[in-house]
PDB file of N, CA and C in Angstrom:
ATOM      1  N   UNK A   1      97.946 -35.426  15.223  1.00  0.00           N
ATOM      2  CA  UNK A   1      98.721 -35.614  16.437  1.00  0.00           C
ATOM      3  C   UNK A   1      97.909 -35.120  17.630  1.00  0.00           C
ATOM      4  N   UNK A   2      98.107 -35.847  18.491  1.00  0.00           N
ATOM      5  CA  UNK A   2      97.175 -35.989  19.624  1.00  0.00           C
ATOM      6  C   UNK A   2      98.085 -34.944  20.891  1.00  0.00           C
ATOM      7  N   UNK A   3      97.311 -34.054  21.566  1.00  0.00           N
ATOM      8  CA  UNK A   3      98.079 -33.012  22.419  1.00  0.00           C
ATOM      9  C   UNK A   3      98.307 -34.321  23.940  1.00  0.00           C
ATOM     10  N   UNK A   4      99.153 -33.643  24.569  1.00  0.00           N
ATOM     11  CA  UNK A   4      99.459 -34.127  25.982  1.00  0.00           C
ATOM     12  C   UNK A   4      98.326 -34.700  27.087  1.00  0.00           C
ATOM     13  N   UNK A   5      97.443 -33.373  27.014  1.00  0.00           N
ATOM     14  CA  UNK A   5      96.691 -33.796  27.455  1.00  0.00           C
ATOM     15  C   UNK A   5      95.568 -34.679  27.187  1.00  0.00           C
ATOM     16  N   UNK A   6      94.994 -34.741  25.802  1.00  0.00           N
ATOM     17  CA  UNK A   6      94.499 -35.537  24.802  1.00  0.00           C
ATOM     18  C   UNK A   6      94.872 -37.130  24.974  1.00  0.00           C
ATOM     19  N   UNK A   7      96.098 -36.963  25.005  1.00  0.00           N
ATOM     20  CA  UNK A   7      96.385 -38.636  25.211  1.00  0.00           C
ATOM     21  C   UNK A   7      96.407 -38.836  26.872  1.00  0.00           C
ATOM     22  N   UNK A   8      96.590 -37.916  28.292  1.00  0.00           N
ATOM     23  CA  UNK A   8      96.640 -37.815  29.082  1.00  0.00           C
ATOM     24  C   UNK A   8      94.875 -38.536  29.551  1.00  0.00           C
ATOM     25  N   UNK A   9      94.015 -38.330  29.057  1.00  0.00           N
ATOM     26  CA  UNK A   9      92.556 -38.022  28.862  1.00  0.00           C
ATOM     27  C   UNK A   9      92.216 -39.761  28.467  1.00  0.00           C
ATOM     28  N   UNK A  10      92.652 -39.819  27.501  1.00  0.00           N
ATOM     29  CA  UNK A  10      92.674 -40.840  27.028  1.00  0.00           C
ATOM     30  C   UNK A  10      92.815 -42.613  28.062  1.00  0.00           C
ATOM     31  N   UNK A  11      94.381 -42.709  28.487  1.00  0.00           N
ATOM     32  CA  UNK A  11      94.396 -43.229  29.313  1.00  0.00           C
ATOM     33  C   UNK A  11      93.504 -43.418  30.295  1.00  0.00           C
ATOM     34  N   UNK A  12      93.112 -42.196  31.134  1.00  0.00           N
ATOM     35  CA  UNK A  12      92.092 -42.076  32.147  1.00  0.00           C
ATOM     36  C   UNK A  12      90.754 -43.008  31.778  1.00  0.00           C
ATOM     37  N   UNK A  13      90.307 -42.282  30.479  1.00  0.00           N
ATOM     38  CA  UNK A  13      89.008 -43.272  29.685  1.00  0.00           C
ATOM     39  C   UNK A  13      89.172 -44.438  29.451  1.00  0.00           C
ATOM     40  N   UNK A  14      90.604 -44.868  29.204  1.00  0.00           N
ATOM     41  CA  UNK A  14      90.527 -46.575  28.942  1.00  0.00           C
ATOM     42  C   UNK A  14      90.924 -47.192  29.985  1.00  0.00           C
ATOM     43  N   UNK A  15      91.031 -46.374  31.115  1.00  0.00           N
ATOM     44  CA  UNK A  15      91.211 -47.263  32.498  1.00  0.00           C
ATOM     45  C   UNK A  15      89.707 -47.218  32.830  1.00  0.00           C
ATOM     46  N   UNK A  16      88.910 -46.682  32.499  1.00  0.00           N
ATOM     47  CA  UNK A  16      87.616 -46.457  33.393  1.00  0.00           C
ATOM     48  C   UNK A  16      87.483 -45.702  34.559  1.00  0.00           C
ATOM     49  N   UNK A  17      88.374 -44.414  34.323  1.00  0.00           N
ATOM     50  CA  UNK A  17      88.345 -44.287  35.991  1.00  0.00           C
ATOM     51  C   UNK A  17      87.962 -42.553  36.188  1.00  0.00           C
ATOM     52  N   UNK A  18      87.401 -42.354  37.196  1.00  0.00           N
ATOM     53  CA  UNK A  18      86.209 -41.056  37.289  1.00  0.00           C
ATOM     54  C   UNK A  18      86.965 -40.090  37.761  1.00  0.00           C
ATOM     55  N   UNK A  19      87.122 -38.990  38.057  1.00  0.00           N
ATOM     56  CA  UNK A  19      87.639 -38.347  39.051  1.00  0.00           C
ATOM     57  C   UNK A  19      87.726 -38.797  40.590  1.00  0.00           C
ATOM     58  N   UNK A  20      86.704 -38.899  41.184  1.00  0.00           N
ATOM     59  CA  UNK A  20      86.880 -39.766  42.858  1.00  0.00           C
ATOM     60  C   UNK A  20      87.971 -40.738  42.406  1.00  0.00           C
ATOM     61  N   UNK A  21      87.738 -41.718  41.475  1.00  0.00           N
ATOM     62  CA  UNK A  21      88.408 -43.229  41.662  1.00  0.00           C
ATOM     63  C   UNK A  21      90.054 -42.489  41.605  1.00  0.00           C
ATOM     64  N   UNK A  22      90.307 -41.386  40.585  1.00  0.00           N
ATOM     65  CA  UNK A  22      91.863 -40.813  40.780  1.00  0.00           C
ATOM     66  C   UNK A  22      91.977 -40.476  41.958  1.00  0.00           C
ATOM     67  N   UNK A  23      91.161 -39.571  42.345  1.00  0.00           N
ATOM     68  CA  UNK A  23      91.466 -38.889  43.528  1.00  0.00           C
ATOM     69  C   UNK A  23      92.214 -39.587  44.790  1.00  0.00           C
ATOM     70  N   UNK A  24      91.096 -41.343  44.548  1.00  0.00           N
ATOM     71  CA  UNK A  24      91.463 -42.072  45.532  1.00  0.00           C
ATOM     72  C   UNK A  24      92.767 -42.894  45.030  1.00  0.00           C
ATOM     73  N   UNK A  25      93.021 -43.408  44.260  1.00  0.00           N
ATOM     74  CA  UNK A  25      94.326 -43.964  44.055  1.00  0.00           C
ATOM     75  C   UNK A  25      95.576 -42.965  43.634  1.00  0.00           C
ATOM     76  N   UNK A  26      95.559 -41.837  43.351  1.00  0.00           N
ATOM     77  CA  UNK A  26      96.470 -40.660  43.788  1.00  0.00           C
ATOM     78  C   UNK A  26      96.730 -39.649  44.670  1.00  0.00           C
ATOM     79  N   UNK A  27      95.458 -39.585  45.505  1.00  0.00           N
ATOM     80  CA  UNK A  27      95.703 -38.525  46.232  1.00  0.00           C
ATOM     81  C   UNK A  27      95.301 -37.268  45.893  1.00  0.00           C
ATOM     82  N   UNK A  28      95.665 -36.532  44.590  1.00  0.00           N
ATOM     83  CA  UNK A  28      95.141 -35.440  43.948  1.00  0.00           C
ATOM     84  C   UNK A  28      93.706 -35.181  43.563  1.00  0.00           C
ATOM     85  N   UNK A  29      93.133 -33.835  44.577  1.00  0.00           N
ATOM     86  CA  UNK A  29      91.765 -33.759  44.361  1.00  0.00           C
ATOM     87  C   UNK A  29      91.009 -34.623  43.387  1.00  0.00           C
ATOM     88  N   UNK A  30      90.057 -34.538  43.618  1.00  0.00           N
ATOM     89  CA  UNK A  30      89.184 -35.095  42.492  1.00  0.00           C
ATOM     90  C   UNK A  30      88.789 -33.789  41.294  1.00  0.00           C
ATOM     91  N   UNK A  31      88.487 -31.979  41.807  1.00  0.00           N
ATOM     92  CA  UNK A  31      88.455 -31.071  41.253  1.00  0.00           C
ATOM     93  C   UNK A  31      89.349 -30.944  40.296  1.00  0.00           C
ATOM     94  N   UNK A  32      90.860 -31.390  40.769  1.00  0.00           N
ATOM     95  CA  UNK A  32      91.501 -31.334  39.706  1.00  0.00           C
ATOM     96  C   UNK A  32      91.514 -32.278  38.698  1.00  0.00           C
ATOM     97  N   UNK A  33      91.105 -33.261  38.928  1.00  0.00           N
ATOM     98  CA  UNK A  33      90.609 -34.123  37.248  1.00  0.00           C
ATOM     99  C   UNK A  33      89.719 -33.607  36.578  1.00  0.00           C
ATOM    100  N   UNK A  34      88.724 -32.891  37.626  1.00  0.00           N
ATOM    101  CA  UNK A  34      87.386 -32.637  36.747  1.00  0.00           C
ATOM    102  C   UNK A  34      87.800 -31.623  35.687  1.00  0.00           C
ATOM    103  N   UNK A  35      88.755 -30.910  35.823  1.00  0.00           N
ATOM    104  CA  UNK A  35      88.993 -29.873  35.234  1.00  0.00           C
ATOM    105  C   UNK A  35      89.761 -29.945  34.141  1.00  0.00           C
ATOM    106  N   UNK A  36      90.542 -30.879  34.264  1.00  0.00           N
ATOM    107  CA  UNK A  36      91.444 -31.292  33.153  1.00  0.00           C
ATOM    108  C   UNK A  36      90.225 -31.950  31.756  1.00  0.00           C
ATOM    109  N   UNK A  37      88.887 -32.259  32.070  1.00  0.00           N
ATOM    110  CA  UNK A  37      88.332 -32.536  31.343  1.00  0.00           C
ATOM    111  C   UNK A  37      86.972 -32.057  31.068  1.00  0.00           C
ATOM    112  N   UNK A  38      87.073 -30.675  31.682  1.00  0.00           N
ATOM    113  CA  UNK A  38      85.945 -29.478  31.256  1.00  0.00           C
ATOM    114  C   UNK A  38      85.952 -29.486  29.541  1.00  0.00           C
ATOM    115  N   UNK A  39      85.067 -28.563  29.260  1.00  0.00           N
ATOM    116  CA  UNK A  39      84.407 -28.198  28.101  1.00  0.00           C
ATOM    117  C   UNK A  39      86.023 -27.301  27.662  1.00  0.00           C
ATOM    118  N   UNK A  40      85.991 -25.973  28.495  1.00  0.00           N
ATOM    119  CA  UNK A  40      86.797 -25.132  28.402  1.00  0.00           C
ATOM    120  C   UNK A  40      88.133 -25.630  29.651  1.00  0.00           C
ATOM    121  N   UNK A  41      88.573 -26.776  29.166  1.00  0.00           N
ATOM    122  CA  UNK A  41      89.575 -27.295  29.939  1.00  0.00           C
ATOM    123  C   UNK A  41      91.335 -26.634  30.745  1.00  0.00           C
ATOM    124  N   UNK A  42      91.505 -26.609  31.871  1.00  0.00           N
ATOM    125  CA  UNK A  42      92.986 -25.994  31.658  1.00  0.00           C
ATOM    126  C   UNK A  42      94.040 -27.432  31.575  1.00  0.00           C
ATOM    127  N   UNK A  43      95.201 -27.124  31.235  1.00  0.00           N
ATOM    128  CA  UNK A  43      96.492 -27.941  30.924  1.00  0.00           C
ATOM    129  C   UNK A  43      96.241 -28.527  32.021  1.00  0.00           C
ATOM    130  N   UNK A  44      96.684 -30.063  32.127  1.00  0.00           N
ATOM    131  CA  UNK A  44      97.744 -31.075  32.438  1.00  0.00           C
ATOM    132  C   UNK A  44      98.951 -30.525  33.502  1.00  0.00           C
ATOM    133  N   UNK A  45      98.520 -30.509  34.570  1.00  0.00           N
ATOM    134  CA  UNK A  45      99.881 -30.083  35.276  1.00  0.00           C
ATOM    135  C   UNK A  45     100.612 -30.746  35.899  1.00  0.00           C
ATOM    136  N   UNK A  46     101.940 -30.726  36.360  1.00  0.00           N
ATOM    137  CA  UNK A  46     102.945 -31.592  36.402  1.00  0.00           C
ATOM    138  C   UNK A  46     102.573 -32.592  37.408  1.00  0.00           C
ATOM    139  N   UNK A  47     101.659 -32.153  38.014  1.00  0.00           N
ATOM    140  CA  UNK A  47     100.802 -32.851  39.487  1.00  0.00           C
ATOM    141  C   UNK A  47     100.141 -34.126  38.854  1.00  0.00           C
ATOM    142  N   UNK A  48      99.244 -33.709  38.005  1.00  0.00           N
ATOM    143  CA  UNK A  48      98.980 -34.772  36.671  1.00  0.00           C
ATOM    144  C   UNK A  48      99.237 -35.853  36.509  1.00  0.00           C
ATOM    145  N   UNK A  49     100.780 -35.208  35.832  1.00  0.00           N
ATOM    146  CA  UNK A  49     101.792 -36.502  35.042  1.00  0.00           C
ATOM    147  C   UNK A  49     102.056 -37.170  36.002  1.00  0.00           C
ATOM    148  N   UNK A  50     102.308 -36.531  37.066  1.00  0.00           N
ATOM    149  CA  UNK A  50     103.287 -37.614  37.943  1.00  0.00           C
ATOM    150  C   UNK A  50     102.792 -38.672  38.142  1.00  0.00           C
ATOM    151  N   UNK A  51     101.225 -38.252  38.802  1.00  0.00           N
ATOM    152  CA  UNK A  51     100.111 -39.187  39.267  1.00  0.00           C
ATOM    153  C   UNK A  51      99.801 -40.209  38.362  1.00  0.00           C
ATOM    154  N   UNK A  52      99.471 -39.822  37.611  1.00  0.00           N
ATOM    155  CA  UNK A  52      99.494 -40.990  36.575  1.00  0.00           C
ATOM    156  C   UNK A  52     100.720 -41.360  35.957  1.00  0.00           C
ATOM    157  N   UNK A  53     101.882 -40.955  35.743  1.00  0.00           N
ATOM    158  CA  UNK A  53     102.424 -41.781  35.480  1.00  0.00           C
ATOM    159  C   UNK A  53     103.135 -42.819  36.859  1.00  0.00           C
ATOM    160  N   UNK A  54     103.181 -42.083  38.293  1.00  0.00           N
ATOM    161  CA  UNK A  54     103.190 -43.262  39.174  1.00  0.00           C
ATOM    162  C   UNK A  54     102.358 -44.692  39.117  1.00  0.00           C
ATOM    163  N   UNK A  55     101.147 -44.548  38.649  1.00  0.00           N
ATOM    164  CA  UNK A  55      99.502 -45.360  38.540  1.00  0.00           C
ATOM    165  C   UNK A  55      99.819 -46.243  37.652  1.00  0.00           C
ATOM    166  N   UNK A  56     100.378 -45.528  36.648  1.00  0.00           N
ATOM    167  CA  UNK A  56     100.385 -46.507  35.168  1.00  0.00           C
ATOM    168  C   UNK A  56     101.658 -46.051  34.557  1.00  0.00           C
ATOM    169  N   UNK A  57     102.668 -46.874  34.999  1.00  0.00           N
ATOM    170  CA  UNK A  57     104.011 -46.215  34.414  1.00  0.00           C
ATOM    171  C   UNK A  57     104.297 -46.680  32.870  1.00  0.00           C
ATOM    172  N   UNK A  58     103.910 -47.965  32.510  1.00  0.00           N
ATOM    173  CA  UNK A  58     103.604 -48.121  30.837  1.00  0.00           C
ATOM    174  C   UNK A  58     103.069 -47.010  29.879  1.00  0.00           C
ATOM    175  N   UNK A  59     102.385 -46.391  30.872  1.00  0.00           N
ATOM    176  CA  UNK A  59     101.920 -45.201  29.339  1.00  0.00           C
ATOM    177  C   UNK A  59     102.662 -43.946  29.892  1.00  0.00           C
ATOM    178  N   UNK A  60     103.562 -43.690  30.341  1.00  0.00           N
ATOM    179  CA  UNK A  60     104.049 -42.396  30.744  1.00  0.00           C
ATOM    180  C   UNK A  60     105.333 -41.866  29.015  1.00  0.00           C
ATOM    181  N   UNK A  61     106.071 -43.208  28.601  1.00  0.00           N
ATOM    182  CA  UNK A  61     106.401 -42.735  27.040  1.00  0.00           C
ATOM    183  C   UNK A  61     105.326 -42.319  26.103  1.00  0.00           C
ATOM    184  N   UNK A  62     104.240 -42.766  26.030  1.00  0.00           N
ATOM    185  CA  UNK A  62     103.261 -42.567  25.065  1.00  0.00           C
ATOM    186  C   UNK A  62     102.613 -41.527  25.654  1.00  0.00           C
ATOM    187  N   UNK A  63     102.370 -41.189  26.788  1.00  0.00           N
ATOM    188  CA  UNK A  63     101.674 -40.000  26.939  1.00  0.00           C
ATOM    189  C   UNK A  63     102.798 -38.679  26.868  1.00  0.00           C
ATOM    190  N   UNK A  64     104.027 -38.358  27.220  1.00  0.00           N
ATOM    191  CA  UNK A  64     104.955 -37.375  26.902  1.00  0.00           C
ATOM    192  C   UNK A  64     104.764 -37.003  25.681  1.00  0.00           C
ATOM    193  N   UNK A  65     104.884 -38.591  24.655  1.00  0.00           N
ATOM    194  CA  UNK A  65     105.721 -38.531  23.278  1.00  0.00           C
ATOM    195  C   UNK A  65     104.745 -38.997  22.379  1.00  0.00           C
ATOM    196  N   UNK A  66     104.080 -39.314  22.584  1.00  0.00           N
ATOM    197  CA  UNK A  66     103.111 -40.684  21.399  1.00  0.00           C
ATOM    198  C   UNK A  66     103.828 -41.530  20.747  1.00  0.00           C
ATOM    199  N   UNK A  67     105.306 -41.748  21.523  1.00  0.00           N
ATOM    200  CA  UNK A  67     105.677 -42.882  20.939  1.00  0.00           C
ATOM    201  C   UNK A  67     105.072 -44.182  21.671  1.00  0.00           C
ATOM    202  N   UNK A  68     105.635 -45.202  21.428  1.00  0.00           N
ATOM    203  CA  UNK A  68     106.071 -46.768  22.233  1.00  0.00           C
ATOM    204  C   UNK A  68     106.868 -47.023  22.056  1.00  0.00           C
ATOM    205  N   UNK A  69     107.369 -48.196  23.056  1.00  0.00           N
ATOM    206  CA  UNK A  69     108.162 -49.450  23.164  1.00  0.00           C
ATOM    207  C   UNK A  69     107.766 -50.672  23.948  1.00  0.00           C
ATOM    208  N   UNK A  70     106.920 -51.276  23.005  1.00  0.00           N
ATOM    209  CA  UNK A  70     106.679 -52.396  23.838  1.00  0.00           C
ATOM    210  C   UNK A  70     107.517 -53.499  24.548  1.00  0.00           C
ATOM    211  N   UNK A  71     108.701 -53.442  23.601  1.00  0.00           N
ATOM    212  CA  UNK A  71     110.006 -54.358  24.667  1.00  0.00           C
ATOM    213  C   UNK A  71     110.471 -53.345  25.659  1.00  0.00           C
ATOM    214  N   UNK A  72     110.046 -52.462  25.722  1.00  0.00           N
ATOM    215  CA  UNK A  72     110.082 -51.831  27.175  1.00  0.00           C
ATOM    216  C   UNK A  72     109.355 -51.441  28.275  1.00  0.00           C
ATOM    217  N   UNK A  73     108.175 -52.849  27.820  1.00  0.00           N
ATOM    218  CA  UNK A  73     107.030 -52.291  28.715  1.00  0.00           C
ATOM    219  C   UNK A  73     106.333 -50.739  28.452  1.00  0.00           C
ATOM    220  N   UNK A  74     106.543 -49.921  27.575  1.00  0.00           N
ATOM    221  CA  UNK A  74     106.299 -48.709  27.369  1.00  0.00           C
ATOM    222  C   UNK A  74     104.710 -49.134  26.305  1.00  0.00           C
ATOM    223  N   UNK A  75     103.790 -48.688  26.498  1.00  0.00           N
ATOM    224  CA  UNK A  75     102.959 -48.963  25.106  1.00  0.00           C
ATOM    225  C   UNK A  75     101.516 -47.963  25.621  1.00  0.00           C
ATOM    226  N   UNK A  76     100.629 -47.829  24.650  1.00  0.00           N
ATOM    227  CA  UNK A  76      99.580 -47.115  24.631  1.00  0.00           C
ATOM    228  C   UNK A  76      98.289 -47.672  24.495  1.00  0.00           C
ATOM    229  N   UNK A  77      97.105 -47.131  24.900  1.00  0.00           N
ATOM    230  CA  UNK A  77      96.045 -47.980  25.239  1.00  0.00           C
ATOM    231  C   UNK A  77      95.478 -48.934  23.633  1.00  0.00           C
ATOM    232  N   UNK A  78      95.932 -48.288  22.451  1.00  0.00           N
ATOM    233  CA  UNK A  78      95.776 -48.820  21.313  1.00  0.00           C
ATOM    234  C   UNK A  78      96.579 -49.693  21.384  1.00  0.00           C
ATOM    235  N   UNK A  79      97.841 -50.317  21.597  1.00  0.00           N
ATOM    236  CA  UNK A  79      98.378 -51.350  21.922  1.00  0.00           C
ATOM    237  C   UNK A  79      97.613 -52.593  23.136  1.00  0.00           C
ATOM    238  N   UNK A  80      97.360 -51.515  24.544  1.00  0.00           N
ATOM    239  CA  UNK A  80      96.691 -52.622  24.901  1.00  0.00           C
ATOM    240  C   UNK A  80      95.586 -53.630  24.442  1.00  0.00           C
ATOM    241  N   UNK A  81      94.919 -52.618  24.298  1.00  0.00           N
ATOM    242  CA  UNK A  81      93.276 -53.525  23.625  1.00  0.00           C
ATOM    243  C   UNK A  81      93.659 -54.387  22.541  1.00  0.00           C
ATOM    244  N   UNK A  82      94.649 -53.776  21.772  1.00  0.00           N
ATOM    245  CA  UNK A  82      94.785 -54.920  20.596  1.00  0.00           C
ATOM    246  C   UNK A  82      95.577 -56.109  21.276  1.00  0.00           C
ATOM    247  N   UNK A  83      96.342 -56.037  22.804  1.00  0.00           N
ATOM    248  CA  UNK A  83      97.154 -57.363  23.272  1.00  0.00           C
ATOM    249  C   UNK A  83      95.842 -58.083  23.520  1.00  0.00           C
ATOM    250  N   UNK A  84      94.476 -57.309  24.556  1.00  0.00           N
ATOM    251  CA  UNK A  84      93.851 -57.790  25.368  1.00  0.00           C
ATOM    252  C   UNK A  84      93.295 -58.497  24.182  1.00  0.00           C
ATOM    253  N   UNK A  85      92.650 -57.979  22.769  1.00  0.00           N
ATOM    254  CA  UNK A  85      91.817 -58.684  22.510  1.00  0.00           C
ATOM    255  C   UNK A  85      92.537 -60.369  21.684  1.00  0.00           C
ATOM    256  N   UNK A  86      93.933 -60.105  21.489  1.00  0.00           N
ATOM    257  CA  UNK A  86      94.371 -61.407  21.003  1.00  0.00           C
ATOM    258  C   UNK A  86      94.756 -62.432  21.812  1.00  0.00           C
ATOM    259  N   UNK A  87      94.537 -62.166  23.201  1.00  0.00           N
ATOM    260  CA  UNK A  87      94.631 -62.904  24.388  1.00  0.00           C
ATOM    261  C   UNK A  87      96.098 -62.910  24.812  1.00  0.00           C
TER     262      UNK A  87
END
């Protein structure tokens, strides 16, 4: 089982997106991404979630919970890639 931030992390990596690129489509430093993905990392803070889950509200169930629901638009980046790659 994958921690909060783990799957929090995750998302970020399968969007492609750097710290600046958050910074700029949330608003929230760029320091604070960097940090969420240090060596010796601190937690995910609620500043975080929000941001991303405002950004990408489909993965905000899977990142809380590691669940899905794809008839609810709810799903996880292992869901996407497997939609993207069956067209």
């Amino acid at each position: 089982m994958k921690t909060l931030r783990e799957r929090l992390l995750e998302v970020i990596d399968f969007k492609g997106e750097t710290p600046k690129s958050l910074e700029e489509k949330t608003g929230v430093d760029r320091a604070k991404w960097s940090n969420i993905k240090r060596k010796d990392p601190i937690r995910a803070t609620e500043e975080h979630l929000e941001a991303i889950f405002k950004l990408w509200p489909e993965y905000a169930l899977w990142i809380a919970t590691e669940t899905t629901n794809p008839e609810a638009g709810q799903i996880s980046p292992e869901l996407e890639e497997t939609r993207q790659k069956l067209g």
